[in-house]
N, C-alpha and C. Protein backbone atom coordinates (compact mmCIF):
# COMPACT_ATOMS: atom_id res chain seq x y z
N UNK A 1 110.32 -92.65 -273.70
CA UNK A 1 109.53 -93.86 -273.55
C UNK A 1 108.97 -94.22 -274.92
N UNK A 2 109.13 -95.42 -275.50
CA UNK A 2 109.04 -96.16 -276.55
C UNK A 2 106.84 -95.80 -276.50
N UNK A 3 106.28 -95.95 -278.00
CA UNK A 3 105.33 -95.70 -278.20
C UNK A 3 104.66 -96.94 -277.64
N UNK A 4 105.27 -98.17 -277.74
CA UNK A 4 104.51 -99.58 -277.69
C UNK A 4 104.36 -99.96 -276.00
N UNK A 5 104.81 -98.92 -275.26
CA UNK A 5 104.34 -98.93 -273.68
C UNK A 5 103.35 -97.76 -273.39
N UNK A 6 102.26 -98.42 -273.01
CA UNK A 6 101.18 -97.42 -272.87
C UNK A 6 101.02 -97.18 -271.35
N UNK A 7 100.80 -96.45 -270.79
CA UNK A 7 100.64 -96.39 -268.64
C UNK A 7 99.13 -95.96 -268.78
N UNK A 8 98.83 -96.14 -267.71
CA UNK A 8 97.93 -95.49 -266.94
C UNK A 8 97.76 -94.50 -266.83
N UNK A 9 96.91 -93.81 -267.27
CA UNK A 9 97.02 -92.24 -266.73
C UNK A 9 96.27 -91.83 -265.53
N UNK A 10 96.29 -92.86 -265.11
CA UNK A 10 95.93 -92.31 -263.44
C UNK A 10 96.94 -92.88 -262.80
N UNK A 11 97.58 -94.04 -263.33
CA UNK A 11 99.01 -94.54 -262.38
C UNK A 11 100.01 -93.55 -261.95
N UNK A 12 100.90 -94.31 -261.31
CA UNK A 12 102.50 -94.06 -261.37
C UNK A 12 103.23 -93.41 -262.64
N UNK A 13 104.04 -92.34 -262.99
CA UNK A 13 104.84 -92.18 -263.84
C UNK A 13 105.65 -93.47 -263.70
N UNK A 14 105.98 -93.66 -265.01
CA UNK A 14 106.91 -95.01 -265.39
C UNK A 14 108.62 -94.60 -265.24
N UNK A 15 108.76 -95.58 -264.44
CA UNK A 15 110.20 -95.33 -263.57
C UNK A 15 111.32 -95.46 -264.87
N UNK A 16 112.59 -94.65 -264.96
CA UNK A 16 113.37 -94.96 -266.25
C UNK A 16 114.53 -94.52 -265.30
N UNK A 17 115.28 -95.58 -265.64
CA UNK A 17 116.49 -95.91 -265.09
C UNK A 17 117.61 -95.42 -265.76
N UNK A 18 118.68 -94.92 -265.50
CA UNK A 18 119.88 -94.42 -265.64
C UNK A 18 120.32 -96.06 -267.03
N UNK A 19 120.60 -95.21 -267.88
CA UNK A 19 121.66 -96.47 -269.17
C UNK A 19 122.80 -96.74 -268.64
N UNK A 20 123.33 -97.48 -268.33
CA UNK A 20 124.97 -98.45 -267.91
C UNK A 20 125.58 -98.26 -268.84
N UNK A 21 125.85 -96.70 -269.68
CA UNK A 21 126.60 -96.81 -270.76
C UNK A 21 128.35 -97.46 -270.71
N UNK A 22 128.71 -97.23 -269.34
CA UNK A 22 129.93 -97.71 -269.39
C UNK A 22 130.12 -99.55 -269.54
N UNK A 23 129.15 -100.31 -269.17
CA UNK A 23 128.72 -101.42 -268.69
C UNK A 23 128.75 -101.67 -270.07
N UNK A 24 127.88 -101.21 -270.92
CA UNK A 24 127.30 -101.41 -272.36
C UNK A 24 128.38 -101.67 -272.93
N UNK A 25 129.53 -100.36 -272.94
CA UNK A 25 130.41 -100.31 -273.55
C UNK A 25 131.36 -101.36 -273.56
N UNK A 26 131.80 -101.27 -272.31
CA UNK A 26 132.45 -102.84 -271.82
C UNK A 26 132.28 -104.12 -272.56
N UNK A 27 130.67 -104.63 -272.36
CA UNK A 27 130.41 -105.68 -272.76
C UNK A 27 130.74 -105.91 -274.37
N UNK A 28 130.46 -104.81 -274.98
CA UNK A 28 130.05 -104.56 -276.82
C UNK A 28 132.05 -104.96 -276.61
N UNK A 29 132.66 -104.50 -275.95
CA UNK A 29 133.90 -104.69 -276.46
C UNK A 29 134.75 -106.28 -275.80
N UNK A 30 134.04 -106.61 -275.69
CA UNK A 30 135.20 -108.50 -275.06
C UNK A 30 134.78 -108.71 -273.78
N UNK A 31 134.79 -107.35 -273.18
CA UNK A 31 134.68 -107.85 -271.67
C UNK A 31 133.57 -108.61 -271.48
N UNK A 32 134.03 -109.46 -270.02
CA UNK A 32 133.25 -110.61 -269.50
C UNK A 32 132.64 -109.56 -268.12
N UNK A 33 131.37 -110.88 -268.17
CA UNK A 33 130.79 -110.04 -266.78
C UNK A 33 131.35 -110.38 -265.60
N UNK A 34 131.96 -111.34 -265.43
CA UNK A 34 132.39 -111.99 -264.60
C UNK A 34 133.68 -110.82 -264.09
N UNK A 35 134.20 -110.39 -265.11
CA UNK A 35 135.54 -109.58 -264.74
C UNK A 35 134.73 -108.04 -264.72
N UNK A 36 133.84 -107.93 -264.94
CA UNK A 36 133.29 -106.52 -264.75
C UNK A 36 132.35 -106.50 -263.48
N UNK A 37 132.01 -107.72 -262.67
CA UNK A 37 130.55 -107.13 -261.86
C UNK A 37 131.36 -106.53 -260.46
N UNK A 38 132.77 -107.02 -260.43
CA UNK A 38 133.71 -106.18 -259.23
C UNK A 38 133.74 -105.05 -259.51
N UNK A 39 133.95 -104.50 -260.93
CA UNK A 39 133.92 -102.73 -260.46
C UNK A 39 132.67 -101.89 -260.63
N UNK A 40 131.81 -102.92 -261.00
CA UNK A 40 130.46 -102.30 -261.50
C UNK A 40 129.16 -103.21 -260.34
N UNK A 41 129.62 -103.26 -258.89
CA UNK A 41 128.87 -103.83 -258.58
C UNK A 41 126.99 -103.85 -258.45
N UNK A 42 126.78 -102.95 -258.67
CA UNK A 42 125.62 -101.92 -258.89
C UNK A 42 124.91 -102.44 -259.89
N UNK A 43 125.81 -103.22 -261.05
CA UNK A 43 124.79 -103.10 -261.92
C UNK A 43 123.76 -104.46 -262.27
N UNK A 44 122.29 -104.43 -262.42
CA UNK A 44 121.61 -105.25 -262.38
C UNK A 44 121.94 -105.91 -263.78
N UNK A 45 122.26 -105.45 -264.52
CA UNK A 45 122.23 -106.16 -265.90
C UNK A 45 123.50 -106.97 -266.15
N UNK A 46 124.82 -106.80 -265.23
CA UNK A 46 125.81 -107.84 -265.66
C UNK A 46 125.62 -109.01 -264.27
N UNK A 47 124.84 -108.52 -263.43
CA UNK A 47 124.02 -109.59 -262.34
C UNK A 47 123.29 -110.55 -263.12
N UNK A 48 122.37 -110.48 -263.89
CA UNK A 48 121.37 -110.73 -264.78
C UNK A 48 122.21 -111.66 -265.80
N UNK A 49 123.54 -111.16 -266.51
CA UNK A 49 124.19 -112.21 -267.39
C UNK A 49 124.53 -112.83 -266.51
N UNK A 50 125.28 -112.84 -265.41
CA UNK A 50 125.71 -113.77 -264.91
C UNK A 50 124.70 -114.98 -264.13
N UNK A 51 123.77 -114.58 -264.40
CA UNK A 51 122.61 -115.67 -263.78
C UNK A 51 122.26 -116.47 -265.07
N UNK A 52 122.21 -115.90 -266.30
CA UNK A 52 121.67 -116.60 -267.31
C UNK A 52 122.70 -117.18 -267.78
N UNK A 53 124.77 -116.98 -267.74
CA UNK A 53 125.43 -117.64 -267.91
C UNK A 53 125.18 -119.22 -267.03
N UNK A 54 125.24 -119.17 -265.76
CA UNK A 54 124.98 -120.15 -264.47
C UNK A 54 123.50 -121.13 -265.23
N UNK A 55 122.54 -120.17 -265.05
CA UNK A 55 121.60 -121.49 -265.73
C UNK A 55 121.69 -122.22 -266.87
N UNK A 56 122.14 -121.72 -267.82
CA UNK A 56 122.57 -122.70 -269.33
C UNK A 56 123.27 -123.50 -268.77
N UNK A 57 124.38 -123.42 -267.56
CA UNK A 57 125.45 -124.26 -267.57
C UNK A 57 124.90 -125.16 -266.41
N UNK A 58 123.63 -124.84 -265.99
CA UNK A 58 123.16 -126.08 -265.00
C UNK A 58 123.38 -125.52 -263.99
N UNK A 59 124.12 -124.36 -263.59
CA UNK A 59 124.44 -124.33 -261.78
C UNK A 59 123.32 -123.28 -261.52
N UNK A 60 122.25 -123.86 -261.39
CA UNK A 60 120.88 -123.16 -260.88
C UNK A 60 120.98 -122.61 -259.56
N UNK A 61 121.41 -123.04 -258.04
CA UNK A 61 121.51 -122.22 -256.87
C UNK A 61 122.53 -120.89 -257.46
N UNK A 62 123.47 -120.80 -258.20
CA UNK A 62 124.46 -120.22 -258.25
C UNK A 62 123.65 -118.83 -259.45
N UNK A 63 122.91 -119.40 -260.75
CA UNK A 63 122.09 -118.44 -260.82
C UNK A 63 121.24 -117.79 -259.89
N UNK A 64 120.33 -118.60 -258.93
CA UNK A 64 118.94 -117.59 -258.32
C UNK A 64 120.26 -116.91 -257.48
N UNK A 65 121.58 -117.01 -257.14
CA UNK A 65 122.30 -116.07 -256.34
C UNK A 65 122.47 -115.19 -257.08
N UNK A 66 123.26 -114.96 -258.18
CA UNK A 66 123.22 -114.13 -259.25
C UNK A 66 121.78 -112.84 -259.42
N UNK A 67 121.24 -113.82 -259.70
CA UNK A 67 119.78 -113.34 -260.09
C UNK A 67 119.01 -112.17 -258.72
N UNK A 68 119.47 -112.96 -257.52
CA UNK A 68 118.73 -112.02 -256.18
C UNK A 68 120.05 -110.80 -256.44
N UNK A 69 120.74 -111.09 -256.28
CA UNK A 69 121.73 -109.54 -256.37
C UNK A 69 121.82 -108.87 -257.33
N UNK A 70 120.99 -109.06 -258.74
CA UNK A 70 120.74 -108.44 -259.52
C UNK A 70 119.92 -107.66 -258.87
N UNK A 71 118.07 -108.62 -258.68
CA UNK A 71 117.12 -108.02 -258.43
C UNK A 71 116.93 -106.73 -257.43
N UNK A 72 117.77 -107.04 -256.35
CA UNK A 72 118.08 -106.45 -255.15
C UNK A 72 118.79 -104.83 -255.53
N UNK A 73 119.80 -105.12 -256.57
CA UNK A 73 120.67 -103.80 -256.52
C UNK A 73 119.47 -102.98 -257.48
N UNK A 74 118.80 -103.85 -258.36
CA UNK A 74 117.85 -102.88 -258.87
C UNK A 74 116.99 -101.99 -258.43
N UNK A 75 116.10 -102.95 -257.34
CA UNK A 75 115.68 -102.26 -256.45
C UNK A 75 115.65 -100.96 -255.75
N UNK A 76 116.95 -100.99 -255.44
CA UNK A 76 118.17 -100.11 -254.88
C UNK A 76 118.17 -98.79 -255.90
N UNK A 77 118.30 -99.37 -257.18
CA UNK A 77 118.39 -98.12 -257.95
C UNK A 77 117.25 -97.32 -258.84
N UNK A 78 116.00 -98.34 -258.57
CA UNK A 78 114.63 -97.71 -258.83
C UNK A 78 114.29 -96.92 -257.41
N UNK A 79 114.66 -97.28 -256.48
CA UNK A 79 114.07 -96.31 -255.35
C UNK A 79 114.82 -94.77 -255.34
N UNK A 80 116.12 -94.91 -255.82
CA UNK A 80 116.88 -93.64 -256.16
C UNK A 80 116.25 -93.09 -257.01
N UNK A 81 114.91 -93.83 -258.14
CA UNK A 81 114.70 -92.76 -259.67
C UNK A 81 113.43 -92.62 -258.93
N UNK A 82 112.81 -92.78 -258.31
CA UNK A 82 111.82 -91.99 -257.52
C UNK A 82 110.53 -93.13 -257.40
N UNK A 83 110.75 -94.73 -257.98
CA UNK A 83 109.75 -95.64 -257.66
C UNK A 83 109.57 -96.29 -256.12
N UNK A 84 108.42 -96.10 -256.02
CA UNK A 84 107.78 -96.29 -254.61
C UNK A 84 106.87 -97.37 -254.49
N UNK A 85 107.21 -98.34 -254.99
CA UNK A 85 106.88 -99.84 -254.77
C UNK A 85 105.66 -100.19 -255.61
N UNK A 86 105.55 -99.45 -256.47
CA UNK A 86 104.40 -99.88 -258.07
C UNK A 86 104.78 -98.89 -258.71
N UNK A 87 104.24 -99.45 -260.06
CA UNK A 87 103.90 -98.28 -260.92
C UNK A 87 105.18 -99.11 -262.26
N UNK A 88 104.94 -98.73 -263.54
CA UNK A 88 105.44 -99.30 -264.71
C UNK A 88 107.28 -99.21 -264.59
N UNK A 89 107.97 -100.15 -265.17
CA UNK A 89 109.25 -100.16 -265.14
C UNK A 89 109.17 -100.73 -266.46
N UNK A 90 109.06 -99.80 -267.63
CA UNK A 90 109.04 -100.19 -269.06
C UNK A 90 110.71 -100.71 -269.94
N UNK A 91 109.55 -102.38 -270.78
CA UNK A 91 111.60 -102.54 -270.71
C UNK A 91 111.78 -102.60 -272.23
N UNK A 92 111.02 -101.31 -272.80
CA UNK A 92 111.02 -100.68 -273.68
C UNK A 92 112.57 -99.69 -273.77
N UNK A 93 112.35 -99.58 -272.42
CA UNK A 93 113.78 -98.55 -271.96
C UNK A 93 115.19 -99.26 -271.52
N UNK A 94 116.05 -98.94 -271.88
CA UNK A 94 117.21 -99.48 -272.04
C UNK A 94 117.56 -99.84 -270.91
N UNK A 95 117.85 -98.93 -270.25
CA UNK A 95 118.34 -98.84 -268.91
C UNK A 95 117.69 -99.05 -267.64
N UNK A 96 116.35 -99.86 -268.14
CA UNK A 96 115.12 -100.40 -267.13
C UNK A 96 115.78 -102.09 -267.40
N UNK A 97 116.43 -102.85 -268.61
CA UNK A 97 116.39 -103.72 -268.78
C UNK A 97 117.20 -104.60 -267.98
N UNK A 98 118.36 -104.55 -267.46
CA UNK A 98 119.04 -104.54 -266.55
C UNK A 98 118.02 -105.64 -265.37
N UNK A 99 117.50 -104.22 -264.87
CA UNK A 99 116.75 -105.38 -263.70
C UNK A 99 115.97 -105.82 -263.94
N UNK A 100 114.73 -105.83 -265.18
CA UNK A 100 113.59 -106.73 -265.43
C UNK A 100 114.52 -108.00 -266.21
N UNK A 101 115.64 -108.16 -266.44
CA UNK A 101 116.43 -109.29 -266.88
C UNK A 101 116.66 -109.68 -265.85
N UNK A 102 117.39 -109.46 -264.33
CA UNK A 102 117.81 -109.71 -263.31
C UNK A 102 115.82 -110.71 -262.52
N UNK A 103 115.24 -109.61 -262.53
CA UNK A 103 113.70 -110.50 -262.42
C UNK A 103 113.42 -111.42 -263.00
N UNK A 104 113.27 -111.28 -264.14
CA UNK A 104 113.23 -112.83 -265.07
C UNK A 104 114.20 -114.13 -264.86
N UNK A 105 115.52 -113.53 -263.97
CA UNK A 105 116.15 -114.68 -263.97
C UNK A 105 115.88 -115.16 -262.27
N UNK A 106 115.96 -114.63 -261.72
CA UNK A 106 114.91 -115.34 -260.55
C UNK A 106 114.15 -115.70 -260.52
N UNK A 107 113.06 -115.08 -261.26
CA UNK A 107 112.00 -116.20 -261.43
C UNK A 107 111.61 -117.43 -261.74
N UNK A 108 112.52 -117.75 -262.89
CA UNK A 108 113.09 -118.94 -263.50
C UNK A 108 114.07 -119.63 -262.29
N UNK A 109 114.94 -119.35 -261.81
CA UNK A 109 116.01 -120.09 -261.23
C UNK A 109 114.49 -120.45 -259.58
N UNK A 110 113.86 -119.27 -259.61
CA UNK A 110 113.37 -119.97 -257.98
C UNK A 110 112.06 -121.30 -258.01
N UNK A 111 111.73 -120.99 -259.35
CA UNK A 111 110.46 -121.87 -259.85
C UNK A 111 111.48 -123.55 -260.23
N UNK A 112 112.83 -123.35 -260.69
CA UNK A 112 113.50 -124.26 -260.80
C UNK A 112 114.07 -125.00 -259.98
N UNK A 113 114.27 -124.34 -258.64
CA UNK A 113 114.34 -124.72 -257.15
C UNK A 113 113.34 -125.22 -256.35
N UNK A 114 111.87 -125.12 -256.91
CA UNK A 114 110.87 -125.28 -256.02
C UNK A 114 110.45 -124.39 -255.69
N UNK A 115 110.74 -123.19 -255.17
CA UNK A 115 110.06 -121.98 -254.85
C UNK A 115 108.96 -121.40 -255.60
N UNK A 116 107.97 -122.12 -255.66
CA UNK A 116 107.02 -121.82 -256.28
C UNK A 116 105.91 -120.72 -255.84
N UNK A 117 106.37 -120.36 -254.87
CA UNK A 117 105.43 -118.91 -254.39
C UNK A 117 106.26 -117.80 -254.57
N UNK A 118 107.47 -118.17 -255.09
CA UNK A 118 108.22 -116.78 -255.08
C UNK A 118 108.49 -117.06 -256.67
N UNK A 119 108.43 -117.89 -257.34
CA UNK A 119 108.38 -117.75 -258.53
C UNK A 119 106.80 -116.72 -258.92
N UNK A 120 105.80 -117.57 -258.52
CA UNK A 120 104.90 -116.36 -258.67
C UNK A 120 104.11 -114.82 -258.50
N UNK A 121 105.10 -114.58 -257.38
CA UNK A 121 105.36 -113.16 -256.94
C UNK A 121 106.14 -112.72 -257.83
N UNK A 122 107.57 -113.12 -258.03
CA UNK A 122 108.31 -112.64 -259.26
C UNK A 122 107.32 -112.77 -260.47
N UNK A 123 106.73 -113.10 -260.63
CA UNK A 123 106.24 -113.11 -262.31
C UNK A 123 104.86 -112.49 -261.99
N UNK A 124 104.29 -111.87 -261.59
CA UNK A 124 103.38 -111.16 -261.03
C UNK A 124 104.36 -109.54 -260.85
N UNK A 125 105.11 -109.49 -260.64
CA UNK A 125 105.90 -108.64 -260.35
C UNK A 125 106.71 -108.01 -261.93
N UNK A 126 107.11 -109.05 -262.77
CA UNK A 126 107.41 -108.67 -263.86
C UNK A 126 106.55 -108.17 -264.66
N UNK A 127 105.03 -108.74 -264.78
CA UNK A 127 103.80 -108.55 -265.66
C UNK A 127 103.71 -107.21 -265.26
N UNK A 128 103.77 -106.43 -263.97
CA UNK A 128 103.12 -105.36 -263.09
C UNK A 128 103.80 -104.67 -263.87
N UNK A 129 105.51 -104.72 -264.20
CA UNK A 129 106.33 -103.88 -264.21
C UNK A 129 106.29 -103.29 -265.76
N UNK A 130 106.23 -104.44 -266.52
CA UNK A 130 105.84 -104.41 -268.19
C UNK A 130 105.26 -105.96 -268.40
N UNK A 131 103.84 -105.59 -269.19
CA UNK A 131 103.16 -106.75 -269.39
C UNK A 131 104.48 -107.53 -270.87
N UNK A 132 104.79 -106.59 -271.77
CA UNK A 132 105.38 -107.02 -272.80
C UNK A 132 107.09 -107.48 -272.27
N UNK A 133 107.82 -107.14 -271.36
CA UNK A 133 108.98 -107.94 -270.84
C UNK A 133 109.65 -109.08 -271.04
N UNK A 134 108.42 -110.24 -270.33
CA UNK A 134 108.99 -111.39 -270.24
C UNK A 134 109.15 -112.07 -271.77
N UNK A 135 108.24 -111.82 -272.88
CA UNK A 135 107.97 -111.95 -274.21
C UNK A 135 109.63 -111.49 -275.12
N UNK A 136 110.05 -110.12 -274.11
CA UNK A 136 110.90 -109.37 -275.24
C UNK A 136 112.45 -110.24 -274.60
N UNK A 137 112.31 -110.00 -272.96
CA UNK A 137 113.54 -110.91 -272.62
C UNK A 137 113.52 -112.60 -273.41
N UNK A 138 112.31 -113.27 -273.35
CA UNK A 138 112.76 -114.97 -273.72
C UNK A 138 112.94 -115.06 -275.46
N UNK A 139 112.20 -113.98 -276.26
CA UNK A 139 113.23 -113.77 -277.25
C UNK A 139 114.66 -113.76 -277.65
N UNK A 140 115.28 -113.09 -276.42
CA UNK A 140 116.70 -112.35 -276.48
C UNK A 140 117.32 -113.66 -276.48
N UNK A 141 116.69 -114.43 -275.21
CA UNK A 141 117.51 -116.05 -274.79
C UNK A 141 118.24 -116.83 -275.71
């Protein structure tokens, strides 16, 4: 865990997610996500490109779809690293980034839809997870 994420020390241990080194690898070399999220369905972070490909290009329902099956498989794979519905998901950590990218893009795509109560659960939800996140993802953009 990176020095610039500080927890609680009465909280939750901060959940750290398995690295997608194969995913990583993939991408660093040509591959598209589009041709990778069939064998890698699992993974929140080529969910996550493919939502932020969809919104640049305007097809916003087609991101927040993207974006929920990111969020969702993340879910899925923080409850496997032992998170129990709070506690820090620092995206200091590589392999946390994945789904706080997959969050960020729902949030955006549902606030862009109107969903304005679930935009603010999502972003209430991202702050919870790492206050510094949404700052380090809209950099990346």
């Amino acid at each position: 865990m990176s020095e610039e994420f500080r927890r609680n020390l009465l909280g939750p241990e901060p959940t750290l997610l398995p690295a997608e080194e194969d995913v990583q690898t993939r991408l660093a070399a040509g591959d598209e996500a589009v041709d990778l999220a069939a064998s890698h369905p699992t993974s929140s972070l080529l969910w996550a490109i493919l939502a932020d490909e969809a919104y640049v290009e305007g097809r916003t329902i087609e991101s927040y779809a993207y974006a929920r099956t990111g969020y969702h498989r993340g879910l899925d794979a923080l409850r496997r690293n032992g998170w129990k519905g709070t506690g820090p998901v620092p995206f200091s950590h590589e392999g946390n980034r994945g789904f706080l990218r997959a969050l960020y893009a729902l949030g955006r795509a549902a606030g862009a839809i109107g969903e304005s109560d679930e935009a603010a659960r999502i972003s209430t939800f991202l702050n919870d997870s790492d206050p510094a996140a949404r700052a380090a993802i809209e950099a990346a953009l």
